[in-house]
N, C-alpha and C. Protein backbone atom coordinates (compact mmCIF):
# COMPACT_ATOMS: atom_id res chain seq x y z
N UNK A 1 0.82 -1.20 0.00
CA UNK A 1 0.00 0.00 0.00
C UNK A 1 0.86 1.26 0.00
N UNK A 2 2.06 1.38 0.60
CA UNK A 2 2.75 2.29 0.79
C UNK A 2 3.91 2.72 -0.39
N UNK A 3 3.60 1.78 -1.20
CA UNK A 3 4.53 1.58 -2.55
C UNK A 3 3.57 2.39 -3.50
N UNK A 4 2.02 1.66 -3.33
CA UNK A 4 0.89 2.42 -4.23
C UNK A 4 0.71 3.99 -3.94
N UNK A 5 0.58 4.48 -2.80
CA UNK A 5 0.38 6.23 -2.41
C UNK A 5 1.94 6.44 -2.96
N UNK A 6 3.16 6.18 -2.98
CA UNK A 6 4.93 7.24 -3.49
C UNK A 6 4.41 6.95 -4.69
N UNK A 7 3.90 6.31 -5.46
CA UNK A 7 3.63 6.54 -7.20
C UNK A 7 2.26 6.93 -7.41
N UNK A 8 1.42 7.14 -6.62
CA UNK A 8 0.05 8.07 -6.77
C UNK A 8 0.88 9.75 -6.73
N UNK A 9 1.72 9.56 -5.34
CA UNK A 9 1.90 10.93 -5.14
C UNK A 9 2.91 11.25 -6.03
N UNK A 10 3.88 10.68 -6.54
CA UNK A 10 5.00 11.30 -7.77
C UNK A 10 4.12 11.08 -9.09
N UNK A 11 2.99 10.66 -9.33
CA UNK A 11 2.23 11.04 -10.14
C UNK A 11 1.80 12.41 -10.08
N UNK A 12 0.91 12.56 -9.15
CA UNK A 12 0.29 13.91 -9.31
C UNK A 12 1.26 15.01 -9.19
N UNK A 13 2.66 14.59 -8.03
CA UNK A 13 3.76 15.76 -8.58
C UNK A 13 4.03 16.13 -9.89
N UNK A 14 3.88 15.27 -10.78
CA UNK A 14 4.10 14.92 -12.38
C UNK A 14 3.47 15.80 -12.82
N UNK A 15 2.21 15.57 -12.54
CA UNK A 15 0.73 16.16 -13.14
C UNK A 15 0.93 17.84 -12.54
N UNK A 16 1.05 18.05 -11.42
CA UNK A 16 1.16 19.47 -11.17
C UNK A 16 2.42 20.38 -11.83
N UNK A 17 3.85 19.25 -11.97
CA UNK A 17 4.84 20.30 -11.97
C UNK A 17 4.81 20.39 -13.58
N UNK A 18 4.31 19.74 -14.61
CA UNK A 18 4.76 20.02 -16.06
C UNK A 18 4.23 21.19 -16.23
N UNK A 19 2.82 21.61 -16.15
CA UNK A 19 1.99 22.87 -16.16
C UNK A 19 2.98 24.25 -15.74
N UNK A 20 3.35 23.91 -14.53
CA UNK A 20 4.11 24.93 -13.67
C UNK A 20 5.72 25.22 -14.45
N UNK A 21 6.17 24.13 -15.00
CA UNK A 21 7.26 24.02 -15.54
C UNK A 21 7.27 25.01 -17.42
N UNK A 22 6.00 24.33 -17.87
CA UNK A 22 5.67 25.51 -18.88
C UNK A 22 4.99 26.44 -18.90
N UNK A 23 4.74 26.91 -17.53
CA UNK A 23 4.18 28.32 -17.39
C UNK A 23 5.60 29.08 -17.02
N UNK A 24 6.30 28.00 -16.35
CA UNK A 24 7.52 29.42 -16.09
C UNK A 24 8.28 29.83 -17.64
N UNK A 25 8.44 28.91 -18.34
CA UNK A 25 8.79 29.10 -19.70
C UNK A 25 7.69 30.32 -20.42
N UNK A 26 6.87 30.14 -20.58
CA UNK A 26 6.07 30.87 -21.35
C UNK A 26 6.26 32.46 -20.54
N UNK A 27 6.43 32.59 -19.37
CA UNK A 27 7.15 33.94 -18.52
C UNK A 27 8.18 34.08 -18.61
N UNK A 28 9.16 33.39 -18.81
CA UNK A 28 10.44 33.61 -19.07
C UNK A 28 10.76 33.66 -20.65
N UNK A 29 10.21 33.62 -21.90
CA UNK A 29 10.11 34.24 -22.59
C UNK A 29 9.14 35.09 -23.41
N UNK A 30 7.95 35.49 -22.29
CA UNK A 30 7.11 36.59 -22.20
C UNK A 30 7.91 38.14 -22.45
N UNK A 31 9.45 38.02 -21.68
CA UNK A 31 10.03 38.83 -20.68
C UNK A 31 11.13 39.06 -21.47
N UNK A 32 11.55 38.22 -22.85
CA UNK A 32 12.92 37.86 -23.25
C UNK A 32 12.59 38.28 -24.79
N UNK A 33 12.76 39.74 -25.38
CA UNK A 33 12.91 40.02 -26.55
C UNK A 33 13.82 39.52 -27.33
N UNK A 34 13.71 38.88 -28.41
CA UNK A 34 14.93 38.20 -29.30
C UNK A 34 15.30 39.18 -30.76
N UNK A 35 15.02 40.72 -30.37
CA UNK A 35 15.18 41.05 -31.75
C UNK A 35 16.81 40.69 -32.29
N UNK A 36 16.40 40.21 -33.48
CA UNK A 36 17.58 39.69 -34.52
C UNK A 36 17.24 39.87 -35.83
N UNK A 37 18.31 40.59 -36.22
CA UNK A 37 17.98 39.85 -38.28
C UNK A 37 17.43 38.84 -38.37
N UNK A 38 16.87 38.93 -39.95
CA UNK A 38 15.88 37.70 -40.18
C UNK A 38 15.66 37.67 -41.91
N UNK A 39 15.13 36.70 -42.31
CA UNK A 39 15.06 37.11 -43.82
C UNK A 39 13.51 37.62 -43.89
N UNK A 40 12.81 37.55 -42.88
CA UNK A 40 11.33 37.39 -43.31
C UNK A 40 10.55 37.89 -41.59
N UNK A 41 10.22 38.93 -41.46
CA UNK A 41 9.26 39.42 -40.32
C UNK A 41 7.63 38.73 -40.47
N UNK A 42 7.87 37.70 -39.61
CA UNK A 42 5.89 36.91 -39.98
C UNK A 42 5.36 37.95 -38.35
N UNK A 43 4.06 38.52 -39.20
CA UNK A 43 3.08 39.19 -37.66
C UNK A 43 1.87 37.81 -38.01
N UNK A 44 1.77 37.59 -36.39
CA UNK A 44 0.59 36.39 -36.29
C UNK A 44 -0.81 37.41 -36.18
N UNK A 45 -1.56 36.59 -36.76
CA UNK A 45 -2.61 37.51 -36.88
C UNK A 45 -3.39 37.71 -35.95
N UNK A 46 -4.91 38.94 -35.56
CA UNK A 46 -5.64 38.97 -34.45
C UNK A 46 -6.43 39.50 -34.89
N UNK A 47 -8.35 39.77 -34.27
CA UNK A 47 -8.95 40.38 -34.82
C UNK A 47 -9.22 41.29 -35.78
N UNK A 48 -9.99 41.69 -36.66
CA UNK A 48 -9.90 43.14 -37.50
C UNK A 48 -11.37 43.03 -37.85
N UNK A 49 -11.44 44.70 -38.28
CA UNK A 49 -12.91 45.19 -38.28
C UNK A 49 -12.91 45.47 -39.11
N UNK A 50 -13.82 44.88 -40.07
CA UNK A 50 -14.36 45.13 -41.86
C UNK A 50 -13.09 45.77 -42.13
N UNK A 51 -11.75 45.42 -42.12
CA UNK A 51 -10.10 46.19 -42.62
C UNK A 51 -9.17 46.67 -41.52
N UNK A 52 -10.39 46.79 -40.19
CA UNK A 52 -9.40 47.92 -39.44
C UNK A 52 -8.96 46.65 -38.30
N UNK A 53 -7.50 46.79 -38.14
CA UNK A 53 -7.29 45.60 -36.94
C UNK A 53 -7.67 46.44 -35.74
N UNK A 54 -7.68 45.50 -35.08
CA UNK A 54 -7.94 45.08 -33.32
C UNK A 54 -6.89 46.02 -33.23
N UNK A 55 -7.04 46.35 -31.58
CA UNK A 55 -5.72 47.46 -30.77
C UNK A 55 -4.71 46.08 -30.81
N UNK A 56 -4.76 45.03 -30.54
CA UNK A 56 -3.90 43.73 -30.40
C UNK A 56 -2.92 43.88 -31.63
N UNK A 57 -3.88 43.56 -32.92
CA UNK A 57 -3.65 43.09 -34.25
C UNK A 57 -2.65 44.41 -34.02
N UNK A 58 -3.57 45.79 -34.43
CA UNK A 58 -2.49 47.62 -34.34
C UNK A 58 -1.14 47.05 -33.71
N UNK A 59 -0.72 46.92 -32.65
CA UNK A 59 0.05 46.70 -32.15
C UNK A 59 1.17 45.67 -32.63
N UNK A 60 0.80 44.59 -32.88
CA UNK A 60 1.51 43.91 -33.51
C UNK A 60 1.94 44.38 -34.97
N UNK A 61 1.28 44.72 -35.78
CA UNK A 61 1.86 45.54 -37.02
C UNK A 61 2.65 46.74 -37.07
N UNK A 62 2.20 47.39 -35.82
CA UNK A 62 3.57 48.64 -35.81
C UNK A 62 4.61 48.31 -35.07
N UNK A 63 4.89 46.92 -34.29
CA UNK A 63 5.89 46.71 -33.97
C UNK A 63 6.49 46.55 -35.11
N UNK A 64 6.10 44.82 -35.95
CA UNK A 64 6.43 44.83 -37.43
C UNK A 64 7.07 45.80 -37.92
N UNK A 65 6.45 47.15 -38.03
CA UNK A 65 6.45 48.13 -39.23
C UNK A 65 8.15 48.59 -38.48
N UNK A 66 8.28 48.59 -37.22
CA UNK A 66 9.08 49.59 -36.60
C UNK A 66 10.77 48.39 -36.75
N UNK A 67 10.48 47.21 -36.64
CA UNK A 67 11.46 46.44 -36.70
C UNK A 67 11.63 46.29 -38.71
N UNK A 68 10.98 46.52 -39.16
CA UNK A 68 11.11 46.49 -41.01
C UNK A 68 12.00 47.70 -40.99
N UNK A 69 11.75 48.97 -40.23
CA UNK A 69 12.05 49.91 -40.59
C UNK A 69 13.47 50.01 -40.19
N UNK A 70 14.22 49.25 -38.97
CA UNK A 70 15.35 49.25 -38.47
C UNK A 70 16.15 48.74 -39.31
N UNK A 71 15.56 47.62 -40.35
CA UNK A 71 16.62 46.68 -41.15
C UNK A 71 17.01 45.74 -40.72
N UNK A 72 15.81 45.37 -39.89
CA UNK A 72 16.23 44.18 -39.45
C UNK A 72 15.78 42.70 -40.45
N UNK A 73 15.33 43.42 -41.71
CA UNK A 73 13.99 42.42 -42.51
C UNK A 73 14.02 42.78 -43.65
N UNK A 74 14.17 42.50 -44.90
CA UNK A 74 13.55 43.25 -45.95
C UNK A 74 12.13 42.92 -46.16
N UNK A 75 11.41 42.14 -45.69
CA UNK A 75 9.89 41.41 -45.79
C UNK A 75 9.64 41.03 -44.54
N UNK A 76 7.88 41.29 -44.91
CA UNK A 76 7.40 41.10 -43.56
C UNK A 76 5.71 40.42 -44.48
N UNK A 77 5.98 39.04 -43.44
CA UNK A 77 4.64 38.35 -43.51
C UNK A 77 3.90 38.43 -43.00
N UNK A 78 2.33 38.74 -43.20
CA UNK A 78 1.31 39.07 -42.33
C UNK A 78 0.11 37.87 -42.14
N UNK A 79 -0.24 37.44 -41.31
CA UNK A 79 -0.77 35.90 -41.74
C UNK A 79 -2.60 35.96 -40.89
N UNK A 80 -3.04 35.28 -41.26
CA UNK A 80 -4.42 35.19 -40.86
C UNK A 80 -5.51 35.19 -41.67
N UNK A 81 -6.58 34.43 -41.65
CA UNK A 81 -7.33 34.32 -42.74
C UNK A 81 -8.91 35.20 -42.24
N UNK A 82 -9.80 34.78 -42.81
CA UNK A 82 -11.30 35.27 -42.92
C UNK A 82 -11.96 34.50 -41.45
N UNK A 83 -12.71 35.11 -40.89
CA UNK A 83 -13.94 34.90 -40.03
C UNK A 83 -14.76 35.09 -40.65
N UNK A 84 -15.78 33.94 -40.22
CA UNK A 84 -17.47 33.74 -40.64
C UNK A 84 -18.13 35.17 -40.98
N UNK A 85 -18.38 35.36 -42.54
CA UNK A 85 -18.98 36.85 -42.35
C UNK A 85 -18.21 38.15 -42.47
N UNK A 86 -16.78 38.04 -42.49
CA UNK A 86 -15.98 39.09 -42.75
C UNK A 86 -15.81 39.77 -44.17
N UNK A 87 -15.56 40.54 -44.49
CA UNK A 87 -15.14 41.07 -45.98
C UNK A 87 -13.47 41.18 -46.33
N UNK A 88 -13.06 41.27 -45.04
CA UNK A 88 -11.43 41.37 -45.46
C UNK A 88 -10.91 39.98 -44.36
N UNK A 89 -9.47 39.35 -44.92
CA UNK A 89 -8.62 38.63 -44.09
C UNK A 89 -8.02 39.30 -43.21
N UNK A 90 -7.63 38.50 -42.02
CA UNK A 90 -6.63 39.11 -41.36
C UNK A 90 -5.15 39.71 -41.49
N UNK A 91 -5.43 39.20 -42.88
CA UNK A 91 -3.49 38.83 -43.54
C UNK A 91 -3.74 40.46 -44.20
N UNK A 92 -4.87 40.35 -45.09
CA UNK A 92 -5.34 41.60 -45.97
C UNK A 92 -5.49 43.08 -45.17
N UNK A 93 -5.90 42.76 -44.05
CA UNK A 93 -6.45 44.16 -42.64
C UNK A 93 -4.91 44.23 -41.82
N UNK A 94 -3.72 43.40 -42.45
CA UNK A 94 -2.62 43.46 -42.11
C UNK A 94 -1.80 44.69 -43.33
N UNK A 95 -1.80 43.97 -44.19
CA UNK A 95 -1.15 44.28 -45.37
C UNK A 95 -1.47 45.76 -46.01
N UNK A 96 -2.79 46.00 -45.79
CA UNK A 96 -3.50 47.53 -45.69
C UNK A 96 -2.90 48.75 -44.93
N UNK A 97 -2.70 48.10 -43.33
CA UNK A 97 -2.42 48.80 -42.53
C UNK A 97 -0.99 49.21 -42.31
N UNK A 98 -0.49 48.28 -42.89
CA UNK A 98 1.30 48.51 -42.98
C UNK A 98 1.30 49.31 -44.66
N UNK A 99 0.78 49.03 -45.54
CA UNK A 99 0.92 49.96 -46.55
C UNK A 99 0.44 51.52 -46.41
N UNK A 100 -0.08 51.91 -45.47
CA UNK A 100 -0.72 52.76 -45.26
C UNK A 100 0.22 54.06 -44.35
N UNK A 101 1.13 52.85 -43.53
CA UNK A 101 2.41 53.50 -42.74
C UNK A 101 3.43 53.69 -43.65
N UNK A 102 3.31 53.46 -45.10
CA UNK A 102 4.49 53.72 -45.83
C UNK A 102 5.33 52.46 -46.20
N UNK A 103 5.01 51.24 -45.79
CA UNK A 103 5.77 50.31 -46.31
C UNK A 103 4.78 49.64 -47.44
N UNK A 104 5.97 49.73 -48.85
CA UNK A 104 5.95 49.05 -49.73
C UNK A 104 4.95 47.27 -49.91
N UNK A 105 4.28 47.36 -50.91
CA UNK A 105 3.11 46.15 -50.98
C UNK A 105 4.65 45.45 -51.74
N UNK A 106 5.95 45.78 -52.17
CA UNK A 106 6.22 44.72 -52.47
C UNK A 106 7.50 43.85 -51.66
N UNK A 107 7.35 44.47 -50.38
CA UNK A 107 8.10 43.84 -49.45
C UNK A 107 6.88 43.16 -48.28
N UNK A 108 5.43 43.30 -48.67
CA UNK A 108 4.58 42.27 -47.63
C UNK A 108 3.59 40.92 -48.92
N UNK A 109 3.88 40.24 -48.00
CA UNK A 109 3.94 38.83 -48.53
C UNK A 109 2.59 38.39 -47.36
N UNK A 110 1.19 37.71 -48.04
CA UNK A 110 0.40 37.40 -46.79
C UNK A 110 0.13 36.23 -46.78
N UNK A 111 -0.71 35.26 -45.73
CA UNK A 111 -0.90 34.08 -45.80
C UNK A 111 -1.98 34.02 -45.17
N UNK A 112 -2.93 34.03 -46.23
CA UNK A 112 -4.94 34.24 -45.81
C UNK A 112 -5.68 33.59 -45.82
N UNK A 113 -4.97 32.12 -45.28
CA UNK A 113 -6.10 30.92 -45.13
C UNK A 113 -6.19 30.45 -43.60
N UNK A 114 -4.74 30.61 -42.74
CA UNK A 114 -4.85 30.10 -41.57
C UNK A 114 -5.49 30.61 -40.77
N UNK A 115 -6.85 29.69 -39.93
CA UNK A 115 -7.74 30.22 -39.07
C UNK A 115 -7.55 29.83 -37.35
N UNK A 116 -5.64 29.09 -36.79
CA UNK A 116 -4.90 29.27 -35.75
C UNK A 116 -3.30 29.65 -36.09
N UNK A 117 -3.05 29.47 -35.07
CA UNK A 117 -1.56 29.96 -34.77
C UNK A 117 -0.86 28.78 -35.78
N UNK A 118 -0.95 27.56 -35.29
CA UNK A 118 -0.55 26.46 -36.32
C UNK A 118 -1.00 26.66 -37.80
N UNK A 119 -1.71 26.63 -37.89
CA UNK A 119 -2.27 26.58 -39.72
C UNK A 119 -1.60 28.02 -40.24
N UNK A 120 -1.55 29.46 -39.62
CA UNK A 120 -0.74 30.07 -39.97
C UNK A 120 0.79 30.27 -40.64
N UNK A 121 1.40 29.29 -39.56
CA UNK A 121 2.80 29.55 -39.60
C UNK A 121 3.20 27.81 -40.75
N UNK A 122 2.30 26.83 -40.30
CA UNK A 122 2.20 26.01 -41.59
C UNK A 122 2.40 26.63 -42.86
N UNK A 123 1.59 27.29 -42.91
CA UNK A 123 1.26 27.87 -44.66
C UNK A 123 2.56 28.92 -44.74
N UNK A 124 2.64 29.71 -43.79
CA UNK A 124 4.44 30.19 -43.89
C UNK A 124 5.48 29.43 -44.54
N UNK A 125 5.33 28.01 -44.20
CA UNK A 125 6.35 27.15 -44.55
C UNK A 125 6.49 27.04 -45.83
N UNK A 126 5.17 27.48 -46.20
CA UNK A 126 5.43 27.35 -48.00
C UNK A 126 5.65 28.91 -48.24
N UNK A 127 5.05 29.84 -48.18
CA UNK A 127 5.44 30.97 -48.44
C UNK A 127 7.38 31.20 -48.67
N UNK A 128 7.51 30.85 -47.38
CA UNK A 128 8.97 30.84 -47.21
C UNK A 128 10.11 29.83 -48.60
N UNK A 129 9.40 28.96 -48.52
CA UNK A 129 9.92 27.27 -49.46
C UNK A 129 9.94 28.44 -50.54
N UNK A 130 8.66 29.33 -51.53
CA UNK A 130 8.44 29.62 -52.86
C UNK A 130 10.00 31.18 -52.30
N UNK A 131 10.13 31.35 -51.72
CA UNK A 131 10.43 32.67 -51.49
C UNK A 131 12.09 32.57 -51.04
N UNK A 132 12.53 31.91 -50.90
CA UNK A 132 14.13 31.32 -50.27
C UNK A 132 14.19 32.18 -48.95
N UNK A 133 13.43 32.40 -47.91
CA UNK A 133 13.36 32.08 -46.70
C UNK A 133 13.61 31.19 -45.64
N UNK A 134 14.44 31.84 -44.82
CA UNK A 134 15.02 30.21 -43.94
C UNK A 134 15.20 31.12 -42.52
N UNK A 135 15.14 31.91 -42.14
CA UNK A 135 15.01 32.65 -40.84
C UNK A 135 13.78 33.50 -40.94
N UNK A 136 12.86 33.58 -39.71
CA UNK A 136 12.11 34.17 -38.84
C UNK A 136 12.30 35.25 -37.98
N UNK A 137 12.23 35.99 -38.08
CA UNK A 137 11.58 37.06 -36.79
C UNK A 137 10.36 37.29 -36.44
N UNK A 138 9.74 36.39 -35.70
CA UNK A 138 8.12 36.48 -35.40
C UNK A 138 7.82 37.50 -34.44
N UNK A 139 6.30 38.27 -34.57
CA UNK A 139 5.83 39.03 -33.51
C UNK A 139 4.59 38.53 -33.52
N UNK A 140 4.25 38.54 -32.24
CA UNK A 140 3.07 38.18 -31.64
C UNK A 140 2.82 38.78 -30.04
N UNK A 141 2.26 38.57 -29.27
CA UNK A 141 1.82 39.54 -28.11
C UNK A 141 3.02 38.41 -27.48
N UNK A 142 3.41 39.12 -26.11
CA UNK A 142 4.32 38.48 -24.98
C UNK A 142 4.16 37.45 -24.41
N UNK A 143 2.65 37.10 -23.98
CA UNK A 143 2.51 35.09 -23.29
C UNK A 143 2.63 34.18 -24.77
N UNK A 144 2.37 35.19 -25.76
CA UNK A 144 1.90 34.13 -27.03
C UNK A 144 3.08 33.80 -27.67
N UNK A 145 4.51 34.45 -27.10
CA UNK A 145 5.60 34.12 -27.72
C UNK A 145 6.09 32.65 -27.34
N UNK A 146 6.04 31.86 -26.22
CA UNK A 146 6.43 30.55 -26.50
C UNK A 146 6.36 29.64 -26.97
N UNK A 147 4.54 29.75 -27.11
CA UNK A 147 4.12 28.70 -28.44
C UNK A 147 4.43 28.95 -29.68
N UNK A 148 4.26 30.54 -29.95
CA UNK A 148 4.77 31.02 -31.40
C UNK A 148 5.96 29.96 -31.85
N UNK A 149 7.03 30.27 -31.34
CA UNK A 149 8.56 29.70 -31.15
C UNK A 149 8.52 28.68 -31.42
N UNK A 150 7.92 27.98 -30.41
CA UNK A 150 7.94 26.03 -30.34
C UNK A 150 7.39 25.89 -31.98
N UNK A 151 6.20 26.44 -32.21
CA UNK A 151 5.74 25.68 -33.61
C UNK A 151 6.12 26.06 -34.62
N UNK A 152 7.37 27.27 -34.81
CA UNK A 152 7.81 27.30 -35.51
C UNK A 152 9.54 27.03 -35.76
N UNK A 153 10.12 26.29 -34.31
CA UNK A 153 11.11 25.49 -34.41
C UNK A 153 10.32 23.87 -35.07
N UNK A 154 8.84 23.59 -34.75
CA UNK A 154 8.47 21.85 -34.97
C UNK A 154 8.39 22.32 -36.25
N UNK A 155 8.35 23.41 -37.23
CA UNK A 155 8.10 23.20 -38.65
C UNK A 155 9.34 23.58 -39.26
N UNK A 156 10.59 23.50 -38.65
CA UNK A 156 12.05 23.69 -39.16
C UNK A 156 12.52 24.66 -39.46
N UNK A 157 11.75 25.73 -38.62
CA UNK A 157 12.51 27.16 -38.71
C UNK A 157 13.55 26.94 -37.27
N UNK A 158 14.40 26.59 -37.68
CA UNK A 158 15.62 26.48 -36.53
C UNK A 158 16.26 28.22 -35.91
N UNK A 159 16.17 28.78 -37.38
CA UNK A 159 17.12 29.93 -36.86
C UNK A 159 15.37 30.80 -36.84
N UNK A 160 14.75 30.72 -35.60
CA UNK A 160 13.78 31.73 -35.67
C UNK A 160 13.74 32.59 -34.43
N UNK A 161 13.31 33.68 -34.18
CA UNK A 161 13.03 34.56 -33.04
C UNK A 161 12.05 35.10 -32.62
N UNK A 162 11.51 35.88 -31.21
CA UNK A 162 10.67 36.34 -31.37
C UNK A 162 10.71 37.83 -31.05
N UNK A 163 9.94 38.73 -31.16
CA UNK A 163 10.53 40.40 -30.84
C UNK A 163 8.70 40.41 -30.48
N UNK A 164 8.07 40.13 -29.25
CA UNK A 164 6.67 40.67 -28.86
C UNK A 164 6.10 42.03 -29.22
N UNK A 165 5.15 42.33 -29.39
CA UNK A 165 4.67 43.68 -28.85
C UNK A 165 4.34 43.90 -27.70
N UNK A 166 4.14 44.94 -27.37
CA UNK A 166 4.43 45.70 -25.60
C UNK A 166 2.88 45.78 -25.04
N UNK A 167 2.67 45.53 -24.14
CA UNK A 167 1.32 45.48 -23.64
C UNK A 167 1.29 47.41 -23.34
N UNK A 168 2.26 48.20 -23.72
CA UNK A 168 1.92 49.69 -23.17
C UNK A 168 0.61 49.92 -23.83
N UNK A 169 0.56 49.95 -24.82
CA UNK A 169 -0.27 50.95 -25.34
C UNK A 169 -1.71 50.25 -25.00
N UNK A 170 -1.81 48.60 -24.87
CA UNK A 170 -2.80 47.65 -24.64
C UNK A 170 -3.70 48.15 -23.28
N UNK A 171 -3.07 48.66 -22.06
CA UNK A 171 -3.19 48.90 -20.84
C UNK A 171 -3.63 47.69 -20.25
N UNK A 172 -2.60 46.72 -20.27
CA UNK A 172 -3.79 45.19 -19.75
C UNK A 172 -2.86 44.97 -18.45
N UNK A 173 -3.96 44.57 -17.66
CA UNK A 173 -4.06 44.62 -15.90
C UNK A 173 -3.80 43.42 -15.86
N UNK A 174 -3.12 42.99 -14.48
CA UNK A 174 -2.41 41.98 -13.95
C UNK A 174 -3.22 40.84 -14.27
N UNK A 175 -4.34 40.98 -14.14
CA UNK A 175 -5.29 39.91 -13.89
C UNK A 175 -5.68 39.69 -15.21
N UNK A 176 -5.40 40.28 -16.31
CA UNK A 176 -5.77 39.84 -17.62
C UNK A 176 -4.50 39.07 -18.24
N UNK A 177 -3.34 39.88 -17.27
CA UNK A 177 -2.35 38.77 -18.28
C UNK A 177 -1.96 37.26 -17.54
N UNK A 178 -2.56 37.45 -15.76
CA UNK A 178 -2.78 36.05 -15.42
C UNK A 178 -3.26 35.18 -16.23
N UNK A 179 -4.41 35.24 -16.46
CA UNK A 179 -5.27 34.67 -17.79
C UNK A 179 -4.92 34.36 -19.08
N UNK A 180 -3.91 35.01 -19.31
CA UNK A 180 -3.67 34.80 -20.64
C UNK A 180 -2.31 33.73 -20.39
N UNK A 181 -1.70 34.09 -19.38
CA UNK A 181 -1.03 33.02 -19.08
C UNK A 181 -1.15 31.65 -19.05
N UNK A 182 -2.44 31.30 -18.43
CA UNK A 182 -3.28 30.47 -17.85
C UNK A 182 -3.80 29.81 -19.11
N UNK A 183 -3.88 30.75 -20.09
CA UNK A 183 -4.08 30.32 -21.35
C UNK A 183 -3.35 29.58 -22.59
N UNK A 184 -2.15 30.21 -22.48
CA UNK A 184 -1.18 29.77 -23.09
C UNK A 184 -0.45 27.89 -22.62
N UNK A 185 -0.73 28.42 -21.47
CA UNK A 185 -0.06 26.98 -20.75
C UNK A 185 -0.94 25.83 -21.20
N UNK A 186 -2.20 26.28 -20.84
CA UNK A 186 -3.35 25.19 -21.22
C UNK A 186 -3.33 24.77 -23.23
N UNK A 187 -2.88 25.76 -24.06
CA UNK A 187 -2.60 25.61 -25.55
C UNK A 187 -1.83 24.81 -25.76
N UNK A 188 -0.24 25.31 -24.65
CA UNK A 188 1.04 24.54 -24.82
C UNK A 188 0.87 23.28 -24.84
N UNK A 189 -0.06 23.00 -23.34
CA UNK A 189 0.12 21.51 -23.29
C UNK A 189 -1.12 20.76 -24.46
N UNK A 190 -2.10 21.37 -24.69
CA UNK A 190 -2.62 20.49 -25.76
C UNK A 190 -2.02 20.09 -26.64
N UNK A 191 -1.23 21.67 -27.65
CA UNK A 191 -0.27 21.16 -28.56
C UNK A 191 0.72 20.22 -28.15
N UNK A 192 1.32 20.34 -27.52
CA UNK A 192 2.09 19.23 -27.25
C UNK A 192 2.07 17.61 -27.00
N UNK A 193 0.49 17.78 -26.17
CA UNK A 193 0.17 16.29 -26.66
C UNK A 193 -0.95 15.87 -27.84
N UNK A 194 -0.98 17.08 -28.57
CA UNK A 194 -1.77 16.57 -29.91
C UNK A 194 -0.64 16.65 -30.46
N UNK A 195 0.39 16.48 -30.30
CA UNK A 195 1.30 16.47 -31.20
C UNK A 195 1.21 17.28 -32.38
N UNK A 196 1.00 18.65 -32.48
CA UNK A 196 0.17 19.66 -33.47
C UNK A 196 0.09 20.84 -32.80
């Protein structure tokens, strides 16, 4: 009996510490900007309104726009597809909004079918394949950078990075980015055991 409770209980240690183990990851590179050269700036996509993005989506594209503009990129991919009922993609309410700041339609490249984070950066893989792309600089919001990363080291972007956007302009309260934390961890581990 006493053999059965040390492997009940290093079970559920199991069960408690992996969660805890990729939540500290997903904070520890919440926290950890990787701006680097890249051949190709991909922004993951986020809401948009009949063209106009989300304050999220805004944010993530003028980081984009601001890291294109350093030279850190000559191209920047904008990725996300259509919601039920929309008139524009997310890739398209991307590609608008950065042409609009002055960057060139022939340095953005979009990918307007993926409707998650995975199916996104999938279809990257070909974008990239037609385009001789082989490094990443991804942006996406700060909890969302670890999964970003992971699924785009599992699709063989080895040399990839991430450069977040800043929750300043967002104004999001402790308790929203608990949550989003809370969120990410719970993604991580699905992906990870959907193997996907």
């Amino acid at each position: 009996m006493k053999k059965v409770l040390k492997i009940a209980a290093g079970i559920v240690t199991l069960i408690l510490a992996y969660p805890l183990w990729v939540g500290l990851q997903v904070w520890q590179q919440s926290r950890t900007d990787e701006v680097h050269t890249a051949d190709a700036i991909v922004v993951l996509g986020a809401a948009q309104y009949n063209g106009d993005p989300s304050p999220v989506f805004q944010a993530r594209l003028d980081h984009a726009a601001y890291l294109y503009l350093e030279d850190l990129s000559p191209t920047i991919i904008v990725t996300g597809g259509r919601q039920p009922g929309d008139t524009f993609t997310e890739a398209e309410a991307g590609e608008n909004y950065l042409a609009a700041q002055g960057i060139s339609r022939d340095d953005i490249l979009g990918e307007t079918e993926g409707s998650t984070t995975y199916e996104s950066l999938e279809a990257v893989t070909e974008i990239a394949a037609d385009n001789g792309i082989d490094s990443l600089l991804l942006v996406s919001d700060p909890m969302h950078s670890e999964r970003v990363k992971r699924m785009a080291h599992d699709l063989g972007f080895d040399d990839s990075w991430v450069s977040w956007a800043g929750y300043t302009a967002l104004d999001r309260s402790r308790l929203t980015k608990a949550k989003e934390l809370i969120r990410e961890v719970a993604s991580i581990m699905v992906y990870e055991f959907m193997d996907r």
